[in-house]
C-alpha atoms as a PDB file:
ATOM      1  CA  UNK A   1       0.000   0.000   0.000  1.00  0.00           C
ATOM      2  CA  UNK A   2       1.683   3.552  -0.851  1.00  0.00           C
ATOM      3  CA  UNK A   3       1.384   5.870   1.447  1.00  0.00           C
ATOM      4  CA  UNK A   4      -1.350   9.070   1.627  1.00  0.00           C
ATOM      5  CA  UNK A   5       0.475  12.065   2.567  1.00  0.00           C
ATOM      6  CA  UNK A   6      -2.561  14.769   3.734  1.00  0.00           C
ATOM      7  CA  UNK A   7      -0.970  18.212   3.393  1.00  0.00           C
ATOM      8  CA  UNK A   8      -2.098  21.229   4.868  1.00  0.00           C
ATOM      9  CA  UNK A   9      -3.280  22.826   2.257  1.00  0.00           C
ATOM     10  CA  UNK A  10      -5.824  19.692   1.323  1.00  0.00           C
ATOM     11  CA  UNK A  11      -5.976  18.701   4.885  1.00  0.00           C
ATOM     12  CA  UNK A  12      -8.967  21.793   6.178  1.00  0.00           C
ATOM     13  CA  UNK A  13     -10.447  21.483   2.899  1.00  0.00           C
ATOM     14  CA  UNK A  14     -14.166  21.285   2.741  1.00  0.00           C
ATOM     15  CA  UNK A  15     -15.156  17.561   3.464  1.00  0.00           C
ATOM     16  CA  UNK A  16     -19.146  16.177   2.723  1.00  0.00           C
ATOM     17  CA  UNK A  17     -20.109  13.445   5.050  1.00  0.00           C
ATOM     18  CA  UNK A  18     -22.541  10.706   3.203  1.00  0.00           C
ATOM     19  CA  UNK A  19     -25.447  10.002   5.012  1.00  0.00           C
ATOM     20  CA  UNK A  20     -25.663   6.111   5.441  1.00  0.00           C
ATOM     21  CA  UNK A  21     -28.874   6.067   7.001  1.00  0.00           C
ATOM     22  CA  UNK A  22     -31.417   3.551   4.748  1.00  0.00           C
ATOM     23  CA  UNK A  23     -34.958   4.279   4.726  1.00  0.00           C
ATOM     24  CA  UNK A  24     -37.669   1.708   5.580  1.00  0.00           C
ATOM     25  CA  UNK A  25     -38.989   0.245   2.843  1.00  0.00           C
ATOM     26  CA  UNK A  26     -42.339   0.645   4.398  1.00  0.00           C
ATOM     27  CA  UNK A  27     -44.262   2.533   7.354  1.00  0.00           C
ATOM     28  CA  UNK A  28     -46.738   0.453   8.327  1.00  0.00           C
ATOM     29  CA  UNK A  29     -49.680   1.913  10.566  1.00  0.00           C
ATOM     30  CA  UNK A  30     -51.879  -1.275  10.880  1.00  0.00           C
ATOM     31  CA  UNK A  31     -52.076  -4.542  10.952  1.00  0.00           C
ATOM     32  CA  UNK A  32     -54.735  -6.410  12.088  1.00  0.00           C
ATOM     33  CA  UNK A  33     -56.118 -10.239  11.257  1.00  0.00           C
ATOM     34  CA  UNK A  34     -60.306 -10.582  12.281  1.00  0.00           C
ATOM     35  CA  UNK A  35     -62.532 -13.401  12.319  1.00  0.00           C
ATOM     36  CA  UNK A  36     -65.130 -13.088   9.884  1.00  0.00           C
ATOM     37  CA  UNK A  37     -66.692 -16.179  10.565  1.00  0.00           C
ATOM     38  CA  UNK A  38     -65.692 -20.019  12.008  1.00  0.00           C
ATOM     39  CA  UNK A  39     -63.651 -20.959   9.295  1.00  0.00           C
ATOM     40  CA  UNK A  40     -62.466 -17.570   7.648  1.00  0.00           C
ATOM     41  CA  UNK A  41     -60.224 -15.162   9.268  1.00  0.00           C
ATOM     42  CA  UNK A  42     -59.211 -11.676   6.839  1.00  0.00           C
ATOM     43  CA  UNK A  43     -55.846 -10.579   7.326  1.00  0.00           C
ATOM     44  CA  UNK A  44     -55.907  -6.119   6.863  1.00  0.00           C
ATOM     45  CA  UNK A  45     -52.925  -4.071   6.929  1.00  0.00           C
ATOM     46  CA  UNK A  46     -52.221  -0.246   6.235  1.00  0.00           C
ATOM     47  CA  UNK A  47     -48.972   1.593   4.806  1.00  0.00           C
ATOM     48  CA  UNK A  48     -48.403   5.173   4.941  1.00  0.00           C
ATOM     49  CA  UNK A  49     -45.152   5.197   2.552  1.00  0.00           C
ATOM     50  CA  UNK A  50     -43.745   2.536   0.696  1.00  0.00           C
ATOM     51  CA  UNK A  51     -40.309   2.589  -0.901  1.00  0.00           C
ATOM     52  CA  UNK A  52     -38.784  -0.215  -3.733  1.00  0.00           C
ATOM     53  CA  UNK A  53     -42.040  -2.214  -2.241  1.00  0.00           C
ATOM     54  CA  UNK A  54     -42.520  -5.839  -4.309  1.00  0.00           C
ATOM     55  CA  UNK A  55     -45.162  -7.577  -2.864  1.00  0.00           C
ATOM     56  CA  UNK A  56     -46.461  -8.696   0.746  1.00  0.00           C
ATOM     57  CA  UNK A  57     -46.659 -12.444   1.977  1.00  0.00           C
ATOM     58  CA  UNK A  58     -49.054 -13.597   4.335  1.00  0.00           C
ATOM     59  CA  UNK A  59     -48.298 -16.302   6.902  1.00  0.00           C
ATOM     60  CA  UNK A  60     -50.014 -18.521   9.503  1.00  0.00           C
ATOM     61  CA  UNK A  61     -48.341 -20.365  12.090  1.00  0.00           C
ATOM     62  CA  UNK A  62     -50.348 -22.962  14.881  1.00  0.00           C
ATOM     63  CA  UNK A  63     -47.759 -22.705  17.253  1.00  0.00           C
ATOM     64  CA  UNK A  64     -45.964 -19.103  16.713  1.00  0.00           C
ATOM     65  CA  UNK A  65     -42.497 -21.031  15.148  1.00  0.00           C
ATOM     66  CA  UNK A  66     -43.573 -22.605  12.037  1.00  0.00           C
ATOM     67  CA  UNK A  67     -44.634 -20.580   9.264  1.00  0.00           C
ATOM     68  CA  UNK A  68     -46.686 -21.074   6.161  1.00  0.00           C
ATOM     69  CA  UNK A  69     -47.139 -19.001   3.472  1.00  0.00           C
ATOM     70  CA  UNK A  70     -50.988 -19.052   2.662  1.00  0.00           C
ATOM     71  CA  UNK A  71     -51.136 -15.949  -0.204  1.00  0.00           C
ATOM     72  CA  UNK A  72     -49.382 -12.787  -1.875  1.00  0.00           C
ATOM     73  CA  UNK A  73     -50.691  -9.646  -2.343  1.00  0.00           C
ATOM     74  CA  UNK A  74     -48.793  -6.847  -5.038  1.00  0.00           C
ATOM     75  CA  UNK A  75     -47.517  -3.948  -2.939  1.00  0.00           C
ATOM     76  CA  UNK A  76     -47.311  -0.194  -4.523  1.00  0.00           C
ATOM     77  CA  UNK A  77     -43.600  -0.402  -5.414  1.00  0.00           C
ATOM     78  CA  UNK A  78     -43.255   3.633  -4.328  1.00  0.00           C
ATOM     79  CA  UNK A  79     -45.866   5.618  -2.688  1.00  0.00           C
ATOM     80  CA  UNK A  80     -46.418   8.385  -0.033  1.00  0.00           C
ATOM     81  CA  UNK A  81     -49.830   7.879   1.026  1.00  0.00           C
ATOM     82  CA  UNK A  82     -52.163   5.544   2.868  1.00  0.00           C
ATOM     83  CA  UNK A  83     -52.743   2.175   1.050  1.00  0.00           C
ATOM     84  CA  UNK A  84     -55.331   0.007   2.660  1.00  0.00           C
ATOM     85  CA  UNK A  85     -54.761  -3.830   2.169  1.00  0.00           C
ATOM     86  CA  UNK A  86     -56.833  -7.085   2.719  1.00  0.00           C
ATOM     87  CA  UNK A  87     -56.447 -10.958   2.716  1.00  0.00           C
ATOM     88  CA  UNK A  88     -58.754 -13.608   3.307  1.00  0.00           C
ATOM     89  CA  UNK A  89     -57.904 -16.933   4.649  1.00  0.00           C
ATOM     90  CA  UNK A  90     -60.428 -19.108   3.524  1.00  0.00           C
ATOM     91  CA  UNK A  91     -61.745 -22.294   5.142  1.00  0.00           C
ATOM     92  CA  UNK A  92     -59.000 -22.241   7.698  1.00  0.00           C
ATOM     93  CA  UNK A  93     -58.538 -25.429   9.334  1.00  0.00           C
ATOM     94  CA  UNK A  94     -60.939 -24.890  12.468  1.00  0.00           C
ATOM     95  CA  UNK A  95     -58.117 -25.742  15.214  1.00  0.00           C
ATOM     96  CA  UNK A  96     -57.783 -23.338  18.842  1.00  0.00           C
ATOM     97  CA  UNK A  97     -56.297 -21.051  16.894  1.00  0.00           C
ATOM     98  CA  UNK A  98     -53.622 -19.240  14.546  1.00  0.00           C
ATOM     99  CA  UNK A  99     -50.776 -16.928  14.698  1.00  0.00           C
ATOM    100  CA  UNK A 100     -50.972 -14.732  11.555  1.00  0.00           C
ATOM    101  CA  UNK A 101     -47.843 -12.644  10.267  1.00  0.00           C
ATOM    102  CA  UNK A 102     -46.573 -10.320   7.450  1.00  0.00           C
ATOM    103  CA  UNK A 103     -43.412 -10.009   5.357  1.00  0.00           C
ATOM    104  CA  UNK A 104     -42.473  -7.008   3.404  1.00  0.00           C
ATOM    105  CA  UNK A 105     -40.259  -8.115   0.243  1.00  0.00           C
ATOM    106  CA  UNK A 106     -38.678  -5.603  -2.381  1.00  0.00           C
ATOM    107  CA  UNK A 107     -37.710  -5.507  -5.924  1.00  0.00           C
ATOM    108  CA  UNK A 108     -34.106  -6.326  -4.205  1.00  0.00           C
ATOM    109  CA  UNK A 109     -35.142  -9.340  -2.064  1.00  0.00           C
ATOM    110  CA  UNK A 110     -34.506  -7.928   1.343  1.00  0.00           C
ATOM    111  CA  UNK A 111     -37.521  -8.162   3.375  1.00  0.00           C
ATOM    112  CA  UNK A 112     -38.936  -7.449   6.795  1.00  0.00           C
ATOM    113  CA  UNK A 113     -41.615  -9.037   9.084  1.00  0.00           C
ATOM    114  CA  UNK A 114     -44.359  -7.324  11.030  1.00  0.00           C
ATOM    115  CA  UNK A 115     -46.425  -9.097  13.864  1.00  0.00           C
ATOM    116  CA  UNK A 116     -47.619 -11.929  14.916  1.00  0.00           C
ATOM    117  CA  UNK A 117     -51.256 -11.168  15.674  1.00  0.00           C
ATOM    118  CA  UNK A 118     -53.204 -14.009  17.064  1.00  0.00           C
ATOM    119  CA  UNK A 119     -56.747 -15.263  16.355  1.00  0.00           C
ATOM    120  CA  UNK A 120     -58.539 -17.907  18.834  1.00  0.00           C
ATOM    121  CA  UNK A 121     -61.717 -20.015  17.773  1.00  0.00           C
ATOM    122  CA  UNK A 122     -63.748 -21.012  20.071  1.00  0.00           C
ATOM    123  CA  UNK A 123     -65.320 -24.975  19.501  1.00  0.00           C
ATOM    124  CA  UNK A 124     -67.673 -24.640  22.768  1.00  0.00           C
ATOM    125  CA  UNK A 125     -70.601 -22.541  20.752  1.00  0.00           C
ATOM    126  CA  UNK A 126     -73.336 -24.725  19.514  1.00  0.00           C
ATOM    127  CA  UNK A 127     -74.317 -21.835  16.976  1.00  0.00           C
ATOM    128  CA  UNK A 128     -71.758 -20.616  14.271  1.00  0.00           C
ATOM    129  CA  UNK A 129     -72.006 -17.008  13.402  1.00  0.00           C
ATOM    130  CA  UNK A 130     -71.575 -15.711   9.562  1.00  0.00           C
ATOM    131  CA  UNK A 131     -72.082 -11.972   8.377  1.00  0.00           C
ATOM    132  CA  UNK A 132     -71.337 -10.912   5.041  1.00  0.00           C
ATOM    133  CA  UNK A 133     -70.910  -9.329   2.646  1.00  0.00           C
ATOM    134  CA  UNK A 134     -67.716  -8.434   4.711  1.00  0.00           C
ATOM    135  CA  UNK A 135     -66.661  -5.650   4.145  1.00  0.00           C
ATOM    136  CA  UNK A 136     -69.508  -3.845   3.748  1.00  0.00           C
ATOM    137  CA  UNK A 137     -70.799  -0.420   3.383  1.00  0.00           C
ATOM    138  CA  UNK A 138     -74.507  -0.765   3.958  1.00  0.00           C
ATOM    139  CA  UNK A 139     -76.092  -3.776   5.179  1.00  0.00           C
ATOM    140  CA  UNK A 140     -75.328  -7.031   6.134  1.00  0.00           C
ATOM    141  CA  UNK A 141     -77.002 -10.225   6.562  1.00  0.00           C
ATOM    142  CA  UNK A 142     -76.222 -12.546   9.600  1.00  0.00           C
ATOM    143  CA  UNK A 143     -76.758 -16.017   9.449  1.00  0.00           C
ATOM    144  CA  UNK A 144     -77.044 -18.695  12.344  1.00  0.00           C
ATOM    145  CA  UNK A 145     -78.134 -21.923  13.342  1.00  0.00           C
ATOM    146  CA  UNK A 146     -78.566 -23.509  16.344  1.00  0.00           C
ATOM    147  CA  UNK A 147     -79.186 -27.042  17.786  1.00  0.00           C
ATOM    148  CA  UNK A 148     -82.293 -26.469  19.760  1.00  0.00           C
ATOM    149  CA  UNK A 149     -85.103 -23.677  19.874  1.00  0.00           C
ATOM    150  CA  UNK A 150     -82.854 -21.263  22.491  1.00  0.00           C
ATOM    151  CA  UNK A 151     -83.367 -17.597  22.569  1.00  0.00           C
ATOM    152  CA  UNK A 152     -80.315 -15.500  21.495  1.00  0.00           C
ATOM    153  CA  UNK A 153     -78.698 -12.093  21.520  1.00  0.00           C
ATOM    154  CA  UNK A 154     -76.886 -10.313  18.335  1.00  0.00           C
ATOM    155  CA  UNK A 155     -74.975  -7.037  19.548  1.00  0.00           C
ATOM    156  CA  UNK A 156     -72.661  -4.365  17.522  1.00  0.00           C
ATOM    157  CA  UNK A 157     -70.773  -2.614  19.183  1.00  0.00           C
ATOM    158  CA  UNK A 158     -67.562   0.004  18.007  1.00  0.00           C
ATOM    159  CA  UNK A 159     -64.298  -0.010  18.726  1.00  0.00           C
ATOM    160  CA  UNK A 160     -64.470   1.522  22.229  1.00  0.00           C
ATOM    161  CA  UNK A 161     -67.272  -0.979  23.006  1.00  0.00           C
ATOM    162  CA  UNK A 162     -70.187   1.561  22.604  1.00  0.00           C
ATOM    163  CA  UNK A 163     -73.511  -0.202  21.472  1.00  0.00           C
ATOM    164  CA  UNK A 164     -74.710   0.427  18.461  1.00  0.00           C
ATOM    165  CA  UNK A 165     -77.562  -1.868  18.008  1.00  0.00           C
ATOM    166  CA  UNK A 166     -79.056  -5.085  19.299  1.00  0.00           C
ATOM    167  CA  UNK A 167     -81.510  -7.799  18.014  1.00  0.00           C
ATOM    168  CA  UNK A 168     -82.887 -10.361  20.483  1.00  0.00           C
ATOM    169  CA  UNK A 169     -84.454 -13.851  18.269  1.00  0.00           C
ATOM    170  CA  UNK A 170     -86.077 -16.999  19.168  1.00  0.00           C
ATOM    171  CA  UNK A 171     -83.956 -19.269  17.034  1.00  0.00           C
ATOM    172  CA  UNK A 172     -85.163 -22.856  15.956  1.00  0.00           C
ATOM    173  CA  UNK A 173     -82.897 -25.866  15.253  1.00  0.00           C
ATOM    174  CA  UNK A 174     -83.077 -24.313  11.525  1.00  0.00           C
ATOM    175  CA  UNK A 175     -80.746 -21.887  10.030  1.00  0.00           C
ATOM    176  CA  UNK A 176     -81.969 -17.886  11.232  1.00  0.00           C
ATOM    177  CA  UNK A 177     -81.154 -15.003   9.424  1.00  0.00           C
ATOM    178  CA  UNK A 178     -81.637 -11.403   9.872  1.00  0.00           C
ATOM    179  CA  UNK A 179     -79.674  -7.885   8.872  1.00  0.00           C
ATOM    180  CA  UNK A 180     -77.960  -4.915  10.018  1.00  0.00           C
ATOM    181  CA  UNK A 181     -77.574  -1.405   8.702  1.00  0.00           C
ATOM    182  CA  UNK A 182     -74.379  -0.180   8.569  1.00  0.00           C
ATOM    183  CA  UNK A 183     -75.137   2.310   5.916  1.00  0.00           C
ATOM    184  CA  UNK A 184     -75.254   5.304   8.839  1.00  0.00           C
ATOM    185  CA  UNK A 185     -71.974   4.338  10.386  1.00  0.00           C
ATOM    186  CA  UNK A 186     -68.633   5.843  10.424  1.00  0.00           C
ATOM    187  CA  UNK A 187     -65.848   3.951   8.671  1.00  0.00           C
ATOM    188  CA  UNK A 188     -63.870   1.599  10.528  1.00  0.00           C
ATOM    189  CA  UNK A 189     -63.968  -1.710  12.035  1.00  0.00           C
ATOM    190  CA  UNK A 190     -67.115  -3.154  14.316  1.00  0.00           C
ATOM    191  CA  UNK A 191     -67.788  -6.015  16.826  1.00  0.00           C
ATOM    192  CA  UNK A 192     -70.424  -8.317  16.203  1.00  0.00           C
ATOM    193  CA  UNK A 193     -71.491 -10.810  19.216  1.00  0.00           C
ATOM    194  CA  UNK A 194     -73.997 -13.470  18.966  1.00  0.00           C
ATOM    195  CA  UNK A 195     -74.853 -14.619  22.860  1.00  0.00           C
ATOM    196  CA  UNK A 196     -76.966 -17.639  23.433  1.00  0.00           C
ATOM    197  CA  UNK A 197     -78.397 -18.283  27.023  1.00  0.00           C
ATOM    198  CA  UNK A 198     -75.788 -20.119  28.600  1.00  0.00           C
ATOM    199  CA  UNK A 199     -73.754 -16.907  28.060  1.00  0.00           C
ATOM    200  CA  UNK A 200     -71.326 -18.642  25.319  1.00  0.00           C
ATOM    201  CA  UNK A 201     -70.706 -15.962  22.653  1.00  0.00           C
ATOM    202  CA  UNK A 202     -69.403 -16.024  18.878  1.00  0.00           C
ATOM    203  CA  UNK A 203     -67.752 -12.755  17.652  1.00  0.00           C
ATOM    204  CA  UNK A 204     -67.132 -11.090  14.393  1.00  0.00           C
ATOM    205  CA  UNK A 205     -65.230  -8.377  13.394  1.00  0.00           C
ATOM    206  CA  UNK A 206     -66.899  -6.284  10.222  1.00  0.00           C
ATOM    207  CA  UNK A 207     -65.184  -3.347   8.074  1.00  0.00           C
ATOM    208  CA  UNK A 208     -67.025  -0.367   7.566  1.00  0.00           C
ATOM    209  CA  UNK A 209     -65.617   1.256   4.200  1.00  0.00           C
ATOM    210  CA  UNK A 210     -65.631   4.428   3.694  1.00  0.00           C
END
């Protein structure tokens, strides 16, 4: 190696420092995973800039160590506003319950993970609880069935755990359907509950849109 000899005439020279620091590829503001009904749990996540962003991977785990990937969705490549995403994972093997997580991958390969979030199902409900269409932005239908004429409760509530409206039904060993009206309600995310007697509830998370 030859030697660098720094004079002072080139040694108080002006010198520009390179800033090293490397942006994340994404700033993610939410992510979230709901059960929409027993078997069907949608996956929603929010980014407020994206940078060299390929696509996202969503993956489910039973025990928090083992992942799967169960679907891709594209991401926005570059952006500098809010993106609102959604996956459903359909027909979801109907175990205790799942450990759901993201990965950020871009054009460049390098990737990041956000979460876990975890989802429990409950098997001690004689009743099983489906709303849809879910999303929504007006109404939607709720459909149940029960084992034995029983009396139930179906209550939506908001995030803070206000209540919005309630429906009591005498349900028959048949399959009972009614509705709710969303149409008048903010956007954002709701709580459905379906109670029977015994006090053994089913629960459903619904997206407003806006």
């Amino acid at each position: 190696m030859s030697n660098v000899v720094a004079t002072a005439g080139n040694f108080f020279r002006s010198w520009t420092l390179n800033d090293l620091t490397i942006p994340l590829p994404i700033e993610l503001t939410r992510f979230d995973a709901y059960r929409i009904s027993r078997n069907d749990v949608q996956v929603v996540w929010r980014t407020d800039t994206e940078i060299n962003s390929d696509y996202f991977s969503v993956e489910r785990s039973f025990d928090g160590h083992t992942w799967t990937e169960i679907g891709t969705v594209v991401g926005a490549g570059n952006s500098n506003y809010a993106i609102d995403y959604a996956f459903m994972d359909e027909n979801a093997p109907n175990i205790q319950g799942y450990y759901y997580r993201l990965k950020q991958v871009d054009f460049n390969g390098n990737f990041n993970y956000y979460g876990p979030k975890y989802i429990g199902f409950s098997d001690d409900f004689d009743s099983e609880l489906v709303v849809f269409p879910n999303p929504t932005n007006d109404f939607v239908q709720v459909i149940f069935s029960s084992n034995a004429t029983e009396q139930y409760s179906i209550v939506l509530t908001d995030q803070a755990g206000k209540l919005i409206s309630k429906q009591d039904i005498l349900a028959n060993s048949k399959t009972t359907q009614t509705q709710f009206d969303l149409s008048q309600l903010a956007a954002g995310v709701y709580t459905m509950y379906l109670f029977d007697i015994k006090g053994n509830k089913e629960v459903v998370k619904i997206l407003r849109l806006p």
